[in-house]
Protein backbone atom coordinates (compact mmCIF):
# COMPACT_ATOMS: atom_id res chain seq x y z
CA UNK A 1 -62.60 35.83 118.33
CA UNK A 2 -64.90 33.88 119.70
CA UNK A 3 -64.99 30.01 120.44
CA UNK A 4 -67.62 29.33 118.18
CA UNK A 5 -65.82 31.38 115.30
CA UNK A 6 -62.65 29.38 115.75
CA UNK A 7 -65.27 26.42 115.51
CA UNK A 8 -67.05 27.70 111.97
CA UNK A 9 -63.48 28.32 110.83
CA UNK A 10 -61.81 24.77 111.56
CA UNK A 11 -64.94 23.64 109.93
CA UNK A 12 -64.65 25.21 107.06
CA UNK A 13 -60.82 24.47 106.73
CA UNK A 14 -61.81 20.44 107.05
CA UNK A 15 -64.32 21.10 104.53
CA UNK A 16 -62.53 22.98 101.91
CA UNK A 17 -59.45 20.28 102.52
CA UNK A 18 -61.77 17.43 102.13
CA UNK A 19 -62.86 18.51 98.77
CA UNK A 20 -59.58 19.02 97.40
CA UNK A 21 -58.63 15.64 98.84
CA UNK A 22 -61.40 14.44 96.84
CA UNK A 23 -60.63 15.79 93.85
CA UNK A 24 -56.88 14.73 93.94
CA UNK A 25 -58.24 11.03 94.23
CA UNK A 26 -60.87 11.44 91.39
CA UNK A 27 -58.15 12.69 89.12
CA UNK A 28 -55.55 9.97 89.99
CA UNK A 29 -58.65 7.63 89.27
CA UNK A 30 -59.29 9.37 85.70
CA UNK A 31 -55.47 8.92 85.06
CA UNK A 32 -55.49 4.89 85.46
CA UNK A 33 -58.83 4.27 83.81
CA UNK A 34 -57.01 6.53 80.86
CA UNK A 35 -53.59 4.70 81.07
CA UNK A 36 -55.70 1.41 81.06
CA UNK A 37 -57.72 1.89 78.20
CA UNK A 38 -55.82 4.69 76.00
CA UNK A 39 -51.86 4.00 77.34
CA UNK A 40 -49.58 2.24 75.03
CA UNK A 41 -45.91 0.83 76.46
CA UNK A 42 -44.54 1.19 72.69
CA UNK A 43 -41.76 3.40 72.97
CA UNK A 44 -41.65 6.43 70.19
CA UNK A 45 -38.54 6.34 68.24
CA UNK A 46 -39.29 9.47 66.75
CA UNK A 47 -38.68 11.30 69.94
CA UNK A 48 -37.02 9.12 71.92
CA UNK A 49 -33.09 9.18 70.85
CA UNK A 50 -32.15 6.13 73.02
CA UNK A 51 -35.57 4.04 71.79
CA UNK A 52 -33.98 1.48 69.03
CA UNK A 53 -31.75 0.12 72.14
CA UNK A 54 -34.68 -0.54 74.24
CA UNK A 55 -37.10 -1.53 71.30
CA UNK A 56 -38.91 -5.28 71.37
CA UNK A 57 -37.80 -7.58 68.72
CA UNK A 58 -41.67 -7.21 67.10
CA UNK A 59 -41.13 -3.07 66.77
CA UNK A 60 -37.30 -3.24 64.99
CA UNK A 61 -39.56 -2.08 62.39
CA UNK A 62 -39.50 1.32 63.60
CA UNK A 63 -36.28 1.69 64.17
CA UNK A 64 -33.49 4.05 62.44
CA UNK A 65 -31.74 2.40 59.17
CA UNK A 66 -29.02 -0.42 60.12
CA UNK A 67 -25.96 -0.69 58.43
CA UNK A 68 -27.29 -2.90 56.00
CA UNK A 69 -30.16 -0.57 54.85
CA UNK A 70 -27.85 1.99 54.45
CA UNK A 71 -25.83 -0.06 52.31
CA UNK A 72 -28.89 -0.97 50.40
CA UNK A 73 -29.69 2.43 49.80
CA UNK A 74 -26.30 3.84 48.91
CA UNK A 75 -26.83 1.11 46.23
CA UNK A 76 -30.28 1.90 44.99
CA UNK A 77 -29.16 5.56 44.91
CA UNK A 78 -26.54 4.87 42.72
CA UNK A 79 -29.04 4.21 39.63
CA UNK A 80 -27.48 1.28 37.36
CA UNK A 81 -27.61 2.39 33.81
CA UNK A 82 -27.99 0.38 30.58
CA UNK A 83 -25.12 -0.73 29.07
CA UNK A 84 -24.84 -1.12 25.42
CA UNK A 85 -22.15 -2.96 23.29
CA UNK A 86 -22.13 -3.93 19.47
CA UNK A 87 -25.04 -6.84 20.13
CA UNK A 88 -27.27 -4.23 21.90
CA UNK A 89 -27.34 -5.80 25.31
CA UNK A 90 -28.47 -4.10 28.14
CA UNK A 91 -27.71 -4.80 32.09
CA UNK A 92 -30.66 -7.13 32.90
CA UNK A 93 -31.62 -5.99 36.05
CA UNK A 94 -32.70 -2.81 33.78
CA UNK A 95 -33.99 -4.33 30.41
CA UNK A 96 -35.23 -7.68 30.65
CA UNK A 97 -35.20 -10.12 27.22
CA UNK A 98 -38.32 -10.01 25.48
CA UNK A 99 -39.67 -13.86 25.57
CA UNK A 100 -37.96 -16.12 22.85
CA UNK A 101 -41.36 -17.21 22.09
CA UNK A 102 -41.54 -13.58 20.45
CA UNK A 103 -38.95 -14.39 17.90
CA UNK A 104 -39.37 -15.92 14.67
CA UNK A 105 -36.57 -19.18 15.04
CA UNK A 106 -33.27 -18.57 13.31
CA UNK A 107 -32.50 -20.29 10.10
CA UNK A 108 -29.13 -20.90 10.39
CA UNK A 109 -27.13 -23.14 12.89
CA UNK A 110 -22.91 -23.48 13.22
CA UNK A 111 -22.95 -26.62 13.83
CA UNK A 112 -24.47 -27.52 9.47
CA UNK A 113 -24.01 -23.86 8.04
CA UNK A 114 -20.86 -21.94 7.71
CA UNK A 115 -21.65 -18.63 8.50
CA UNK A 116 -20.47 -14.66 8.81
CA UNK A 117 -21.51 -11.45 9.93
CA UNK A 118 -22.21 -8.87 7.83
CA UNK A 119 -22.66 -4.97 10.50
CA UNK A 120 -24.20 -2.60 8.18
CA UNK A 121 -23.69 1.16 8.39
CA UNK A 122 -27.03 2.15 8.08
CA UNK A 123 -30.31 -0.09 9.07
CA UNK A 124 -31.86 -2.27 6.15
CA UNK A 125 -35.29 -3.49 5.70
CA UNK A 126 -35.45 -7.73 5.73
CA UNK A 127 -37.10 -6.94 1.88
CA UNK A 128 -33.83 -5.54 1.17
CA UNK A 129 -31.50 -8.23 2.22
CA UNK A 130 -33.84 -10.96 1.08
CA UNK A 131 -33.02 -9.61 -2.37
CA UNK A 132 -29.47 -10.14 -1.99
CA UNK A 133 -29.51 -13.61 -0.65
CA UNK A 134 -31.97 -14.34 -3.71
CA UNK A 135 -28.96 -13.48 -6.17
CA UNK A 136 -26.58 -16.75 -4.90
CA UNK A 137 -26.22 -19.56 -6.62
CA UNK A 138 -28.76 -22.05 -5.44
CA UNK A 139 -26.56 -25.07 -5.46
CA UNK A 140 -26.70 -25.25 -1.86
CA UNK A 141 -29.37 -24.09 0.74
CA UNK A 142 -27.76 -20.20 1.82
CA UNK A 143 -29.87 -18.47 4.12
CA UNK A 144 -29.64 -15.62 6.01
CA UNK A 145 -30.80 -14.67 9.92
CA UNK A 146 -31.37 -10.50 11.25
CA UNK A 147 -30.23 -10.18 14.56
CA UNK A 148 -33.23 -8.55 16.53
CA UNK A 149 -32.09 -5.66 19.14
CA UNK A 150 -35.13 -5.94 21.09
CA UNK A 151 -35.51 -9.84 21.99
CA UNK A 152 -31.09 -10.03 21.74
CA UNK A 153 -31.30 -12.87 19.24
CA UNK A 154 -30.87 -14.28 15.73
CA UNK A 155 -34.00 -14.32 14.09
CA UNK A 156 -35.65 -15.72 10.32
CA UNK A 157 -35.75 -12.45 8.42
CA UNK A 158 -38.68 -10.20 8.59
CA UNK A 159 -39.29 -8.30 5.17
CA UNK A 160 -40.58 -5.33 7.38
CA UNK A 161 -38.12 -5.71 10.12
CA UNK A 162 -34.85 -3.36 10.08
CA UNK A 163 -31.66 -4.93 11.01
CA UNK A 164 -28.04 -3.39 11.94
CA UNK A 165 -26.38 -6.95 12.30
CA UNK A 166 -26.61 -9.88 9.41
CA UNK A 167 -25.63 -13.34 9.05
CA UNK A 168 -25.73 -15.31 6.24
CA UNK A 169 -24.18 -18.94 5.71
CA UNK A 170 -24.39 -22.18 3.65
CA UNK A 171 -24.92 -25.42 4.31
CA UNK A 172 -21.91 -27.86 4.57
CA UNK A 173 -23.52 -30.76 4.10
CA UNK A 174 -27.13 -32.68 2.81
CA UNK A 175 -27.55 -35.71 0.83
CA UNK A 176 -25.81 -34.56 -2.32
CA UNK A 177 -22.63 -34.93 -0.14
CA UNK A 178 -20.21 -32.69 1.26
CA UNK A 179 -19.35 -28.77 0.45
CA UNK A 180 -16.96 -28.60 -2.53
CA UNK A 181 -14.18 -26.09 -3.15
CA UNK A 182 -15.75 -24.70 -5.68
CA UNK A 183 -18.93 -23.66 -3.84
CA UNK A 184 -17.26 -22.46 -0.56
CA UNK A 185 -15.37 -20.13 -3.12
CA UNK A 186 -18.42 -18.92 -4.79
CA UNK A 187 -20.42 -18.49 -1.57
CA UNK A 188 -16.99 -16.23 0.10
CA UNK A 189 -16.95 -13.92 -3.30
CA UNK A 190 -21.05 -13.51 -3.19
CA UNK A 191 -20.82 -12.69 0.64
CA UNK A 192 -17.96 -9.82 -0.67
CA UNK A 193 -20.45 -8.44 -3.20
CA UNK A 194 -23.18 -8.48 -0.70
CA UNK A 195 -21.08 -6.68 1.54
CA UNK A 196 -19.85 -4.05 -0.78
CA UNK A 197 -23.55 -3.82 -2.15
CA UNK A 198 -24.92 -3.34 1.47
CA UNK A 199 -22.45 -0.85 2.87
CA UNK A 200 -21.52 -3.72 5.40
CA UNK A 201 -18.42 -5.15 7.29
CA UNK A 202 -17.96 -8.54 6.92
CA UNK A 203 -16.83 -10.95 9.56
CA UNK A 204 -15.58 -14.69 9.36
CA UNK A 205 -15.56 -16.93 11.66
CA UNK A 206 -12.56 -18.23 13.32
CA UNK A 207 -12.57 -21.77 12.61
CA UNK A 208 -10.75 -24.87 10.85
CA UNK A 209 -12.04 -25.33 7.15
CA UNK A 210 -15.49 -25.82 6.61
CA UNK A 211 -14.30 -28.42 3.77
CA UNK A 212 -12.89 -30.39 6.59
CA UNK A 213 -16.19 -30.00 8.68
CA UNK A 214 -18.18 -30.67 6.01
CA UNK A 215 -16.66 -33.80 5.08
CA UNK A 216 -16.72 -35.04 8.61
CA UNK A 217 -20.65 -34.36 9.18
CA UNK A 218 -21.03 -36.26 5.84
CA UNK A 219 -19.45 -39.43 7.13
CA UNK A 220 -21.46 -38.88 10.03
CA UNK A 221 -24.79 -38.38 8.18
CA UNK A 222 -23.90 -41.45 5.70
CA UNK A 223 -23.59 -43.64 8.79
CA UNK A 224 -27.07 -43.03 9.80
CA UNK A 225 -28.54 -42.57 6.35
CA UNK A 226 -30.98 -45.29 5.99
CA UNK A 227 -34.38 -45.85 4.26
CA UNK A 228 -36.35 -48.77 5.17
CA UNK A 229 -38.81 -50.46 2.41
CA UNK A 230 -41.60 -53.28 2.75
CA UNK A 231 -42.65 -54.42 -0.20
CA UNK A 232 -46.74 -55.92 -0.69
CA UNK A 233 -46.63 -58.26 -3.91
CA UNK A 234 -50.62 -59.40 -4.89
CA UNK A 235 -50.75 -62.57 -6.89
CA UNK A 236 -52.00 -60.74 -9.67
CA UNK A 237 -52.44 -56.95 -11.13
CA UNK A 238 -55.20 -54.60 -9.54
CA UNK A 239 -56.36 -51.30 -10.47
CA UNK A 240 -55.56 -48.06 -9.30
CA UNK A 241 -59.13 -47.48 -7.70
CA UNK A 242 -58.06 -50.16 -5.49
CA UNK A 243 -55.16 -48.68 -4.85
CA UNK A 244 -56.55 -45.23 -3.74
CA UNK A 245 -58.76 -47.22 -1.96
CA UNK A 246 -56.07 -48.80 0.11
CA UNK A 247 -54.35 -45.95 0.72
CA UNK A 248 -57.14 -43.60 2.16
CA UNK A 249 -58.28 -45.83 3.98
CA UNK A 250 -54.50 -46.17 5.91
CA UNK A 251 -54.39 -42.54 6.44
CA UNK A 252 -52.35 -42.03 2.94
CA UNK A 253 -53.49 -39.19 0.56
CA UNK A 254 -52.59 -39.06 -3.09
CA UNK A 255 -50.59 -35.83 -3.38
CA UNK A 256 -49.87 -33.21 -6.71
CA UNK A 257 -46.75 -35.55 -7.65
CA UNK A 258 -48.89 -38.49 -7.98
CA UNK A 259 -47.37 -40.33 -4.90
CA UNK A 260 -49.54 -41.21 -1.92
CA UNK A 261 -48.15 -40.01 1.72
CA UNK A 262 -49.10 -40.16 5.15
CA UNK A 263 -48.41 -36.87 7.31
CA UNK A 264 -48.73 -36.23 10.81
CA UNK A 265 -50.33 -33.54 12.92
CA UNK A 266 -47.53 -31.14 12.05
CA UNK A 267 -47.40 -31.47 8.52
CA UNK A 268 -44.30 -33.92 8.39
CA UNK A 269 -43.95 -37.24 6.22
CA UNK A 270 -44.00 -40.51 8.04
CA UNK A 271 -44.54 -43.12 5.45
CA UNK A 272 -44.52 -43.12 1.70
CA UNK A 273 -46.57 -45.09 -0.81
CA UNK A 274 -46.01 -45.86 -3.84
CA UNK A 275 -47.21 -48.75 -6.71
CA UNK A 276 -43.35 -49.94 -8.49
CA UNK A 277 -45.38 -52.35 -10.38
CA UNK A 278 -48.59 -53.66 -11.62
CA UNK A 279 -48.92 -56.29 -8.42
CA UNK A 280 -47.02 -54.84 -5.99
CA UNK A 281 -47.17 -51.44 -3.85
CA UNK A 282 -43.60 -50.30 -2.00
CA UNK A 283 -43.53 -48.41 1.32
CA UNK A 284 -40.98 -46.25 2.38
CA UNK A 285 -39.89 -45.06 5.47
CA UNK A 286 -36.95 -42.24 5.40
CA UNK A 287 -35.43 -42.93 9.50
CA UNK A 288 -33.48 -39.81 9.85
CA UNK A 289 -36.28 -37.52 8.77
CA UNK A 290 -38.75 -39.12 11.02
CA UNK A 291 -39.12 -38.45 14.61
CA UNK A 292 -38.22 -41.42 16.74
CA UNK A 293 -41.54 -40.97 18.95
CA UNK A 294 -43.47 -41.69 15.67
CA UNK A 295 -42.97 -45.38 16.06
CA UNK A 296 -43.00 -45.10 12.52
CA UNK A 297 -41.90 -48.86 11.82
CA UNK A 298 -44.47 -50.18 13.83
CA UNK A 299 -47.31 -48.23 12.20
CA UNK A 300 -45.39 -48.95 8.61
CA UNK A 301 -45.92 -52.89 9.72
CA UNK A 302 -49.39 -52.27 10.38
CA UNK A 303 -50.20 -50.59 7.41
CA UNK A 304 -48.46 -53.36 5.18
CA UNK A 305 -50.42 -56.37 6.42
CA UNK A 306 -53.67 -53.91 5.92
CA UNK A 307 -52.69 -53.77 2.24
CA UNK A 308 -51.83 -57.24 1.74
CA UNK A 309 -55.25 -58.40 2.90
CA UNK A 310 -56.56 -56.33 0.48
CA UNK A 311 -54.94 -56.97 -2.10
CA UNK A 312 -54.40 -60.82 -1.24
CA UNK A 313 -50.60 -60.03 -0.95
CA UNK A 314 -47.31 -60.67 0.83
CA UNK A 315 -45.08 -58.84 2.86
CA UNK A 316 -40.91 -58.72 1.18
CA UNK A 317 -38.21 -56.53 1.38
CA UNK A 318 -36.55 -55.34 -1.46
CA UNK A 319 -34.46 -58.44 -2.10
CA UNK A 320 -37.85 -60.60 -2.40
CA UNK A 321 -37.44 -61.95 0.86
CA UNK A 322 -40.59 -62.56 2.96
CA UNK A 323 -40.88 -60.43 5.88
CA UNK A 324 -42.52 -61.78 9.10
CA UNK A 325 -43.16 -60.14 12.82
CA UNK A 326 -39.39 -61.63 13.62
CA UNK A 327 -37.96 -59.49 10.90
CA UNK A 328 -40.04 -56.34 11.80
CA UNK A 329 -38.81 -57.09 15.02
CA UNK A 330 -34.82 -57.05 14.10
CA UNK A 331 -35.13 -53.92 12.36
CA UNK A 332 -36.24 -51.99 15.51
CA UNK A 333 -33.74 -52.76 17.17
CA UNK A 334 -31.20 -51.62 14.78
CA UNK A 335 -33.24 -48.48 14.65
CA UNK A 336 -32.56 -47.73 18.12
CA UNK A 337 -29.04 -47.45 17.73
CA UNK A 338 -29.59 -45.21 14.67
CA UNK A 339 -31.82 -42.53 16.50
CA UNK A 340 -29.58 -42.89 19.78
CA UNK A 341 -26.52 -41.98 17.95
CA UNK A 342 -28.45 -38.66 15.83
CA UNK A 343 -29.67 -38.28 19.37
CA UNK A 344 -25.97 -37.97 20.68
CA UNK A 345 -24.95 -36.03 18.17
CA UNK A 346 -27.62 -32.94 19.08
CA UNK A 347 -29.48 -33.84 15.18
CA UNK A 348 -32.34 -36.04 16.63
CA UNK A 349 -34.32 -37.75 14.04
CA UNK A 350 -37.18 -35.90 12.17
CA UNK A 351 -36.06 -32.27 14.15
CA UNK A 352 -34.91 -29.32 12.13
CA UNK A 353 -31.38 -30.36 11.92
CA UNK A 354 -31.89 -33.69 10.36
CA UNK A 355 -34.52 -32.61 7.71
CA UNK A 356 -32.20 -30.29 6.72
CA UNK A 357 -29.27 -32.08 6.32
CA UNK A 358 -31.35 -35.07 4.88
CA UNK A 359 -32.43 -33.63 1.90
């Protein structure tokens, strides 16, 4: 071979090693402008068995269940059923209560009714039990509540409602005075025939005597009792136009009995009005069954020395004697203690309690 053959070849050798040098660099080039711009240090805990050890606090995310998830799971697997017992009550986390606001308020209350449970055999229609309440004597307010399934709670009864679960009770006390033998004994035997009538089991309460209840929420209610009276006497007679005059314009309104009475927003008496005499009007103000934050006495006061300028009058209390601010003043305060001890007692003047009780 000759030298310049040897020469061409060596050539050729550089050349063909120079481009595969070249190559190699361009492709280690491509691979850090790719690592820069597409590379990612995240770790894949998919494939990677020994990843959650070596995973960043910010990518625990992906990591395989802890103990604690586990746990959680075992627990979510195990499905938590309703429950049910005889008041229909279901586990909560599973069947929430429907909103109370849903519910028609119960009639009856332990602490002025004495009350059982009647559990029926087959579901009644509200008509139907309504009937049967309407056949007790009606010498004292009885009443009866449904217990609804749905909402879990004692509700008025619904004449198109269907109940399993009854109560019905009377009331141990109101202003005719305490509950007597004689009625607790004919309330017990009409409960019996309502019972039998209804296909229901009855259930008493466990409890001393309502007779000795009774009696003591009298003396309580007696204690508390009181009606407050201003008197306007005019120096002589006036006519009843005047009269109707007066009392519109004070926010009274003659009602179907003949007596004038001022209401508030809600339908409840405040004050009373009434004409005893030819020269004289009476107002009346009944504390227990008017809500303390009325300021009732105040806006009776006010309404008195209105009527006595309009009928050229004077302010007395039922014994004849005259009534100033000082007075007015003196009676509040023995008002106060009045509605703090109803208040004390859970039967706040003018609520639901009270009107029923004083009546």
């Amino acid at each position: 071979m000759s030298e310049l053959q040897i020469g061409l070849l060596a050539l050729g050798a550089l050349a063909v090693a120079g481009v595969l040098i070249f190559n190699k660099v361009q492709d280690m080039r491509a691979r850090r402008d790719g690592a820069r711009h597409f590379g990612s240090t995240h770790v894949d805990v998919l494939l990677d068995d020994d990843a959650p050890a070596r995973l960043a606090p910010e990518a625990s995310v992906h990591a395989a269940p802890t103990e604690r998830t586990a746990a959680m799971s075992d627990t979510v697997s195990e499905r938590i059923e309703p429950t049910w017992n005889d008041d229909f009550v279901a586990a909560p986390s599973e069947l929430p209560a429907a909103p109370v606001s849903d519910v028609a308020a119960p009639v009856l209350d332990p602490r002025i009714d004495f009350i059982a449970e009647l559990h029926v055999g087959e579901p009644l229609l509200g008509s139907h039990v309504i009937l049967e309440v309407e056949k007790f004597p009606r010498t004292r307010n009885v009443d009866a509540d449904g217990f609804n399934h749905g909402a879990r709670a004692w509700e008025a009864l619904d004449r198109d409602a269907v109940y399993e679960k009854l109560r019905i009770g009377i009331q141990i006390s109101d202003r005719s005075g305490p509950l007597r033998a004689d009625e607790l004994d004919a309330f017990q035997k009409g409960v019996a025939a309502m019972a039998a009538a209804l296909g229901a089991q009855v259930e008493w309460p466990a409890e001393q005597s309502p007779l000795t209840r009774a009696a003591e929420l009298d003396a309580f209610c007696a204690e508390v009792d009181v009606l407050i009276g201003i008197n306007v006497v005019a120096a002589a007679p006036f006519a009843d136009t005047k009269l109707r005059g007066l009392g519109e314009a004070n926010g009274f309104t003659r009602e179907d009995d003949g007596v004038f009475r001022r209401r508030d927003d809600q339908g409840g008496v405040l004050l009373v009005l009434r004409q005893p005499s030819p020269e004289a009007l009476s107002l009346a103000l009944d504390v227990p069954r008017v809500p303390r934050e009325a300021a009732a006495l105040g806006l009776m006061a006010q309404c008195a020395k209105r009527l006595a300028a309009g009928i050229d009058g004077k302010l007395v209390d039922d014994n004849g004697k005259p009534l100033n601010d000082a007075a007015i003043s003196s009676i509040q305060s023995s008002l106060a203690g009045i509605y703090g001890r109803m208040e004390a007692a859970g039967m706040p003047a003018g609520g639901v309690l009270a009107r029923r009780v004083f009546s």
